[in-house]
C-alpha atoms as a PDB file:
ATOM      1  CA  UNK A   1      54.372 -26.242  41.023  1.00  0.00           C
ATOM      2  CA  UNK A   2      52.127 -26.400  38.002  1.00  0.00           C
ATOM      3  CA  UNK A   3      52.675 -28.935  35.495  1.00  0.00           C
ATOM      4  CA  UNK A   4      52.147 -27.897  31.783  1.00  0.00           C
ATOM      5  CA  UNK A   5      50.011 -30.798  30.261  1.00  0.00           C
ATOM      6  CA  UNK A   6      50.848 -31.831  26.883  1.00  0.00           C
ATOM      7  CA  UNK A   7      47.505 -31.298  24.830  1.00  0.00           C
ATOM      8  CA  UNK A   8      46.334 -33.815  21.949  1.00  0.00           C
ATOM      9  CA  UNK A   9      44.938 -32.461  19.287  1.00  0.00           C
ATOM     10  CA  UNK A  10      43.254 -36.012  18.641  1.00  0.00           C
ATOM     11  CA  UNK A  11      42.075 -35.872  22.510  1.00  0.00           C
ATOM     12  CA  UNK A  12      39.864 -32.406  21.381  1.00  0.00           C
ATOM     13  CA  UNK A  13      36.533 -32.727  20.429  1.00  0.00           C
ATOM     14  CA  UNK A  14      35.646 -31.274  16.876  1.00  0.00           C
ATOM     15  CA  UNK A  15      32.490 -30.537  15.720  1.00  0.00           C
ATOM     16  CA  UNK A  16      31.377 -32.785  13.178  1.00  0.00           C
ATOM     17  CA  UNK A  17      31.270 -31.564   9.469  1.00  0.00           C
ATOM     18  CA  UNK A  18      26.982 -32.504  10.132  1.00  0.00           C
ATOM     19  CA  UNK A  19      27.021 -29.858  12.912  1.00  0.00           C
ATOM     20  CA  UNK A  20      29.337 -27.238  11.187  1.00  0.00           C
ATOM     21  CA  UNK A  21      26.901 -27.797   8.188  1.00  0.00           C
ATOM     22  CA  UNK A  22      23.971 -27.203  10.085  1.00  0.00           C
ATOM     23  CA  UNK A  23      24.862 -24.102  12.156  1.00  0.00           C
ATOM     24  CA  UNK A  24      25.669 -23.032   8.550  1.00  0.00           C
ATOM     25  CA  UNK A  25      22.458 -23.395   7.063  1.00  0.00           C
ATOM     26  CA  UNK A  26      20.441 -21.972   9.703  1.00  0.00           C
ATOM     27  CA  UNK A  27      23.207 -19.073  10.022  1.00  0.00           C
ATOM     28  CA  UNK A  28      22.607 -18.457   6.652  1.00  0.00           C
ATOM     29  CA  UNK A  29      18.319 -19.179   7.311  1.00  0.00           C
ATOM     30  CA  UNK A  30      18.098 -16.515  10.005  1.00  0.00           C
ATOM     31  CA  UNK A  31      19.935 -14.263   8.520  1.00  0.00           C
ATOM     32  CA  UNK A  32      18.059 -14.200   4.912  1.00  0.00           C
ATOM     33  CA  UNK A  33      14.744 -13.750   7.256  1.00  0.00           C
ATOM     34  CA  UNK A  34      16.120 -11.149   9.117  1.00  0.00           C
ATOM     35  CA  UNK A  35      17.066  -9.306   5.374  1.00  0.00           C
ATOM     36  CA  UNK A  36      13.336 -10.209   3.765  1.00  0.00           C
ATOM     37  CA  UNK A  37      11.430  -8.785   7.127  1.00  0.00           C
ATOM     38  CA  UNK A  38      13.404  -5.295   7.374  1.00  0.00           C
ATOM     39  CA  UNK A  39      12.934  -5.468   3.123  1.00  0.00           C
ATOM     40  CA  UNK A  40       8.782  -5.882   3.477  1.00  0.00           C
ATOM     41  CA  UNK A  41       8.807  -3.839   6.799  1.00  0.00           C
ATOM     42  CA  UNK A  42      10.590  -0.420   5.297  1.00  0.00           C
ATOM     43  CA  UNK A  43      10.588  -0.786   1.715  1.00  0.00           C
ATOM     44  CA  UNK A  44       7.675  -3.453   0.089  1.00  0.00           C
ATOM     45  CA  UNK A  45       4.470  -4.629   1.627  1.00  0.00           C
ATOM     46  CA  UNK A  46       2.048  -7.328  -0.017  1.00  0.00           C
ATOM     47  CA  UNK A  47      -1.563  -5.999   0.203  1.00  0.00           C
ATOM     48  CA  UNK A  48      -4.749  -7.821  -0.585  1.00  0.00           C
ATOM     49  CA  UNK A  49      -7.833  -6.034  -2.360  1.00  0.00           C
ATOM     50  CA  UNK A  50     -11.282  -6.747  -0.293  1.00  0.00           C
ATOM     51  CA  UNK A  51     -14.452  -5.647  -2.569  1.00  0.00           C
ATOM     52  CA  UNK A  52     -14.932  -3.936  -5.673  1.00  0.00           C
ATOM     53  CA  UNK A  53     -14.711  -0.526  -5.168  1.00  0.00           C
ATOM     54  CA  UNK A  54     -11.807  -0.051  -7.284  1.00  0.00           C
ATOM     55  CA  UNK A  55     -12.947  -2.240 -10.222  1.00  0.00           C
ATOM     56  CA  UNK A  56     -11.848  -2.261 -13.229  1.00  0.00           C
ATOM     57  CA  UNK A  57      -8.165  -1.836 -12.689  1.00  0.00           C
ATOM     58  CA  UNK A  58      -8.579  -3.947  -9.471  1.00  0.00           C
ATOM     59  CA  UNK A  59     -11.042  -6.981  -8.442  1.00  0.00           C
ATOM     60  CA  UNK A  60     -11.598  -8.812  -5.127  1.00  0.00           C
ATOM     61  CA  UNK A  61      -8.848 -10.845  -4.384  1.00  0.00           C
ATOM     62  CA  UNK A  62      -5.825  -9.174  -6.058  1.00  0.00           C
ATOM     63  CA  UNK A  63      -2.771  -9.048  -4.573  1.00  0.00           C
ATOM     64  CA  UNK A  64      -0.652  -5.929  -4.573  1.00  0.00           C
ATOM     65  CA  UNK A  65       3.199  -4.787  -4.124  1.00  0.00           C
ATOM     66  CA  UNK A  66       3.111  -1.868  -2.387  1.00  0.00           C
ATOM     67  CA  UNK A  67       5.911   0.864  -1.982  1.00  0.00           C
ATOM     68  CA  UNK A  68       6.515   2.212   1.440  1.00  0.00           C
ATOM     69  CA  UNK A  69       9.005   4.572   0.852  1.00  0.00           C
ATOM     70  CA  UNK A  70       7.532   7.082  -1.310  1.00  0.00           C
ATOM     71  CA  UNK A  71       6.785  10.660   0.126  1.00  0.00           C
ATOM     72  CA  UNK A  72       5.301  12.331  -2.838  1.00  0.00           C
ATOM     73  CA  UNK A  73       1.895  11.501  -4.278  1.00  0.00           C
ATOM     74  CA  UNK A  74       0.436  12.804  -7.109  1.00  0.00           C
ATOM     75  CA  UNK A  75      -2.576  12.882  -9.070  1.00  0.00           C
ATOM     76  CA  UNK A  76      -3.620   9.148 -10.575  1.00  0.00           C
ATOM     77  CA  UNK A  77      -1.401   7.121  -7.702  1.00  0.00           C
ATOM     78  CA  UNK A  78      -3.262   4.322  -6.559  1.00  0.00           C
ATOM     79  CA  UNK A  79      -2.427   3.881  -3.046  1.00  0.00           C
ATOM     80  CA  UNK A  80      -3.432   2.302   0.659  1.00  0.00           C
ATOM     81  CA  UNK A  81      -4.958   4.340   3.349  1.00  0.00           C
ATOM     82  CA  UNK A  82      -4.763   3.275   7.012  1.00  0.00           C
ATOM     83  CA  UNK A  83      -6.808   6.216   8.271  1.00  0.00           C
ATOM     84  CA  UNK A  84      -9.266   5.287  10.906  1.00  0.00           C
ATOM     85  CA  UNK A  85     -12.445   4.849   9.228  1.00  0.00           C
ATOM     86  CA  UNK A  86     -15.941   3.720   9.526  1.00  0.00           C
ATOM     87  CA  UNK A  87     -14.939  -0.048   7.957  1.00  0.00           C
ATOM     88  CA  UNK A  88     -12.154  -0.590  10.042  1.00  0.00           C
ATOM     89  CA  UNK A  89      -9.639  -1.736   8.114  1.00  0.00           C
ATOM     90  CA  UNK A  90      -7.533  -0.348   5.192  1.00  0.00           C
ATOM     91  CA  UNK A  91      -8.912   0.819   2.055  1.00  0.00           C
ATOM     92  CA  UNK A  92      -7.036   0.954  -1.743  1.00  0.00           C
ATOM     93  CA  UNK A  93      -7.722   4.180  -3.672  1.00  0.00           C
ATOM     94  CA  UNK A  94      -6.722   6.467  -6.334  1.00  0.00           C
ATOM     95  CA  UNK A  95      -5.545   9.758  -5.542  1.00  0.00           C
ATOM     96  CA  UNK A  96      -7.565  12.301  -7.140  1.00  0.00           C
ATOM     97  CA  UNK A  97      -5.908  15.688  -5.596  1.00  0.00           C
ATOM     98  CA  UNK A  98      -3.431  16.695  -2.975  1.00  0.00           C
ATOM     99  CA  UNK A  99      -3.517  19.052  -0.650  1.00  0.00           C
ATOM    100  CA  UNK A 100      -4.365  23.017  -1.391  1.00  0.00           C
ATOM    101  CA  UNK A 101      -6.260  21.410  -5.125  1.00  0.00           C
ATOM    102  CA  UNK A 102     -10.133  21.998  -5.002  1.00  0.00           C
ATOM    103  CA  UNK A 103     -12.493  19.219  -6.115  1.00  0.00           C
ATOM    104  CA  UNK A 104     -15.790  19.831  -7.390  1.00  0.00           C
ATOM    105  CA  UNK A 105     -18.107  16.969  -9.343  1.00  0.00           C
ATOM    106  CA  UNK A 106     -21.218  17.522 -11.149  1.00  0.00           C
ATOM    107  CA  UNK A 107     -23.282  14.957 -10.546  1.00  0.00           C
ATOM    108  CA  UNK A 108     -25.751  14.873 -13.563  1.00  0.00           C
ATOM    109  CA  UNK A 109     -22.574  14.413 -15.922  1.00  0.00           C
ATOM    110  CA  UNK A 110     -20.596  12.643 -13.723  1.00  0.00           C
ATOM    111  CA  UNK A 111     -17.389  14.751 -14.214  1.00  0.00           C
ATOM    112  CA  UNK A 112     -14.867  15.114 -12.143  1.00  0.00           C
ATOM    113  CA  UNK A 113     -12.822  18.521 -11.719  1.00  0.00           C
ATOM    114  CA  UNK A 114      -9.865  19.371  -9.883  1.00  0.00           C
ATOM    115  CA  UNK A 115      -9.015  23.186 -10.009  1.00  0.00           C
ATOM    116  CA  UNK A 116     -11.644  23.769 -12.787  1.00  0.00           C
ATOM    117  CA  UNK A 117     -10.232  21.060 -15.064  1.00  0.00           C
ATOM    118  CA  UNK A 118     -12.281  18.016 -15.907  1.00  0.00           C
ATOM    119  CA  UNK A 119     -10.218  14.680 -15.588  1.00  0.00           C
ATOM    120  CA  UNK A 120      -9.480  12.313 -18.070  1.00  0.00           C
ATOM    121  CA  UNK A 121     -10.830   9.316 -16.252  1.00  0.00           C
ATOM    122  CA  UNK A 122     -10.006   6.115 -18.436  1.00  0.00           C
ATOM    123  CA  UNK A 123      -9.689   3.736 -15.715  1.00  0.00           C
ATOM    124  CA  UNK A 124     -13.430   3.778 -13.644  1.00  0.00           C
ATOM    125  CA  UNK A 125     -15.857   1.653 -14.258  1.00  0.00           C
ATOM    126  CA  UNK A 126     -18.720   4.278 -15.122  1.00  0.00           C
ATOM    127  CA  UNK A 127     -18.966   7.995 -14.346  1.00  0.00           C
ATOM    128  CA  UNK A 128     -19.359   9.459 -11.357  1.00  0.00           C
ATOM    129  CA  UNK A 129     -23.291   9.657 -10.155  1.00  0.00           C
ATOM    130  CA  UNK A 130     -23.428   8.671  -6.645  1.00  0.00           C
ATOM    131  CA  UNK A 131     -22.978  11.604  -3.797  1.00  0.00           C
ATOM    132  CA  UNK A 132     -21.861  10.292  -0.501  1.00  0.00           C
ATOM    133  CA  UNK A 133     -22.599  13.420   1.746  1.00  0.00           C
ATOM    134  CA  UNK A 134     -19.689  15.905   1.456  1.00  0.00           C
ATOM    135  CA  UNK A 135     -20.565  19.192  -0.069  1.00  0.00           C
ATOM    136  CA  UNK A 136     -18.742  20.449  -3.443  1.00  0.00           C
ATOM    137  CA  UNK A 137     -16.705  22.007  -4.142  1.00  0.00           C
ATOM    138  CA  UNK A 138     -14.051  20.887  -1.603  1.00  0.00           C
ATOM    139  CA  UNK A 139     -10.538  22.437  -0.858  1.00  0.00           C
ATOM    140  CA  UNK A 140      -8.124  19.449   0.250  1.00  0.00           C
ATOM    141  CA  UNK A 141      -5.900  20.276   3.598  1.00  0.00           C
ATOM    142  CA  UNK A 142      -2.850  20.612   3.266  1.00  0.00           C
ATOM    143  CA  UNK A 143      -0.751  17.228   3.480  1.00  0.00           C
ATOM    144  CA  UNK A 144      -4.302  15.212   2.909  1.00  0.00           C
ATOM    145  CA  UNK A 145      -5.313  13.429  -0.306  1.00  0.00           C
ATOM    146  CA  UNK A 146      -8.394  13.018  -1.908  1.00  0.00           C
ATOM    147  CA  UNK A 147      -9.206   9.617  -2.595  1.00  0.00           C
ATOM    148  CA  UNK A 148     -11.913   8.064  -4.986  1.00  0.00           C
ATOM    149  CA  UNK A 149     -12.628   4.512  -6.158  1.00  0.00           C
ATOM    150  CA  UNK A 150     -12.710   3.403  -9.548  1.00  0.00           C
ATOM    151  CA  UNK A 151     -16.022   1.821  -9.264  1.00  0.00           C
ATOM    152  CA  UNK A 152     -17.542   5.550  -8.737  1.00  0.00           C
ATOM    153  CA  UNK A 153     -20.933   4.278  -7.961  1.00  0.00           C
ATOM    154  CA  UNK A 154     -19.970   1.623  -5.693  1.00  0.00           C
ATOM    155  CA  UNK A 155     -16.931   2.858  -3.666  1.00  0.00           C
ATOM    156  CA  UNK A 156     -17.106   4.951  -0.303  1.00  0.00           C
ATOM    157  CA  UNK A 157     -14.347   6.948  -0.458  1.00  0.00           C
ATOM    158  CA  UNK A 158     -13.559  10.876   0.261  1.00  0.00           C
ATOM    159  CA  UNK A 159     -17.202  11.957  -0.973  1.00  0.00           C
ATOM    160  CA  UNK A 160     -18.435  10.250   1.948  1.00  0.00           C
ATOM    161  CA  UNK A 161     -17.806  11.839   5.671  1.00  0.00           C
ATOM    162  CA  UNK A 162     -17.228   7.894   6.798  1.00  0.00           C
ATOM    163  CA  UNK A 163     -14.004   8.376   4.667  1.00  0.00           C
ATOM    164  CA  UNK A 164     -13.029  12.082   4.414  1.00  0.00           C
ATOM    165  CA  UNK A 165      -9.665  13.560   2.843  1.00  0.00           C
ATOM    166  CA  UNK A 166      -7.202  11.348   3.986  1.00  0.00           C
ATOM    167  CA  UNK A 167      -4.391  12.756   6.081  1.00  0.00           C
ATOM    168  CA  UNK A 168      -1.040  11.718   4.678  1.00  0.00           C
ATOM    169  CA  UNK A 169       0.882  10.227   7.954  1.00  0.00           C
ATOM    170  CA  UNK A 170      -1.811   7.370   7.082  1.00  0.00           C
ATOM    171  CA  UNK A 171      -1.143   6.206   3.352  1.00  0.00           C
ATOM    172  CA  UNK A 172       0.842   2.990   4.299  1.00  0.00           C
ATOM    173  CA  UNK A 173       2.077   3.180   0.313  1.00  0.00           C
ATOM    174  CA  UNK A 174       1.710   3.670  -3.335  1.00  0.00           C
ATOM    175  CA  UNK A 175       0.595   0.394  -4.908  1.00  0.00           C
ATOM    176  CA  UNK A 176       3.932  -0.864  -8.040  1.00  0.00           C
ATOM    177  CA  UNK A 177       2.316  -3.709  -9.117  1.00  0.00           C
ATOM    178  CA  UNK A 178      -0.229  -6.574  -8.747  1.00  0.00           C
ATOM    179  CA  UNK A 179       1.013  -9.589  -8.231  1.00  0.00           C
ATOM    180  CA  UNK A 180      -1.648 -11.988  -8.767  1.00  0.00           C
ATOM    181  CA  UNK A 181      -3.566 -12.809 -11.243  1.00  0.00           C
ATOM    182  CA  UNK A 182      -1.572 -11.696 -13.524  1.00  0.00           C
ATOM    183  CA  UNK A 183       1.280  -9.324 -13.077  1.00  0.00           C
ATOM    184  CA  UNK A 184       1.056  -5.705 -14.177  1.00  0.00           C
ATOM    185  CA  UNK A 185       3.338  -2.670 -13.300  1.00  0.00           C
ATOM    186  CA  UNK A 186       1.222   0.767 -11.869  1.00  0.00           C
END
């Protein structure tokens, strides 16, 4: 025959308050890291700028927010492009036409058109002199950007065959804002 046993509560060991209040805090730990890494994974990356090829509305060292969910670009959207290219790593440009637009530039002005009409180019550092090897004009694939620097004259970029149009699948994001120095909003 079994014998019930008569249970103390006293003769039960708790877990000490230290011990609840630590499995609480790293509860609480792992499961704020777990929310920041799918945040920056899916929806915000940092980025930071190497070189000067988009100067003046970037310089060496920035550091950017970058949007990963967007699946529209358009014309003037600075953004990062992880296309395999001849540096290696990703580059930061602006998006100067999407796919089906034709580019053309005239080199003695340093204009820039995109389906006959000059842009309005407030943000580069100097107009655009410097060929890089692709012939103009230039029809952009479908579902491929065309990508320039700001710093025209010192930026490879889709002008140059090392760069190309960049396919789409390979823009990691559309750069929000810059972080540091000093925070601005794109």
């Amino acid at each position: 025959m079994i014998e019930d046993e008569n249970i103390n509560e006293n003769d039960v060991e708790q877990p000490s308050r230290f011990t609840s209040a630590v499995y609480d805090g790293v509860s609480i730990f792992v499961s704020a890291m777990c929310i920041i890494a799918i945040i920056f994974t899916f929806l915000f990356r940092f980025v930071g700028v190497d070189g000067n090829s988009m100067f003046p509305t970037l310089e060496h060292g920035d550091w950017l927010i970058v949007s990963s969910v967007n699946s529209e670009f358009k014309q003037g959207d600075i953004v990062i492009s992880t296309q395999p290219n001849a540096f290696n790593e990703p580059i930061v440009k602006r998006v100067i036409a999407t796919g089906g637009q034709t580019v053309d530039i005239d080199f003695e002005s340093g204009t820039v058109y995109v389906d006959g009409e000059a842009l309005s180019e407030d943000y580069i550092a100097e107009p655009t002199y410097t060929p890089e090897g692709v012939d103009f004009p230039i029809v952009v694939p479908e579902n491929s950007l065309f990508l320039m620097g700001d710093n025209r004259n010192d930026s490879t970029d889709s002008r140059s065959e090392a760069v190309g149009c960049v396919d789409e699948r390979y823009i990691l994001g559309v750069v929000r804002y810059r972080m540091m120095p000093n925070f601005t909003k794109f």
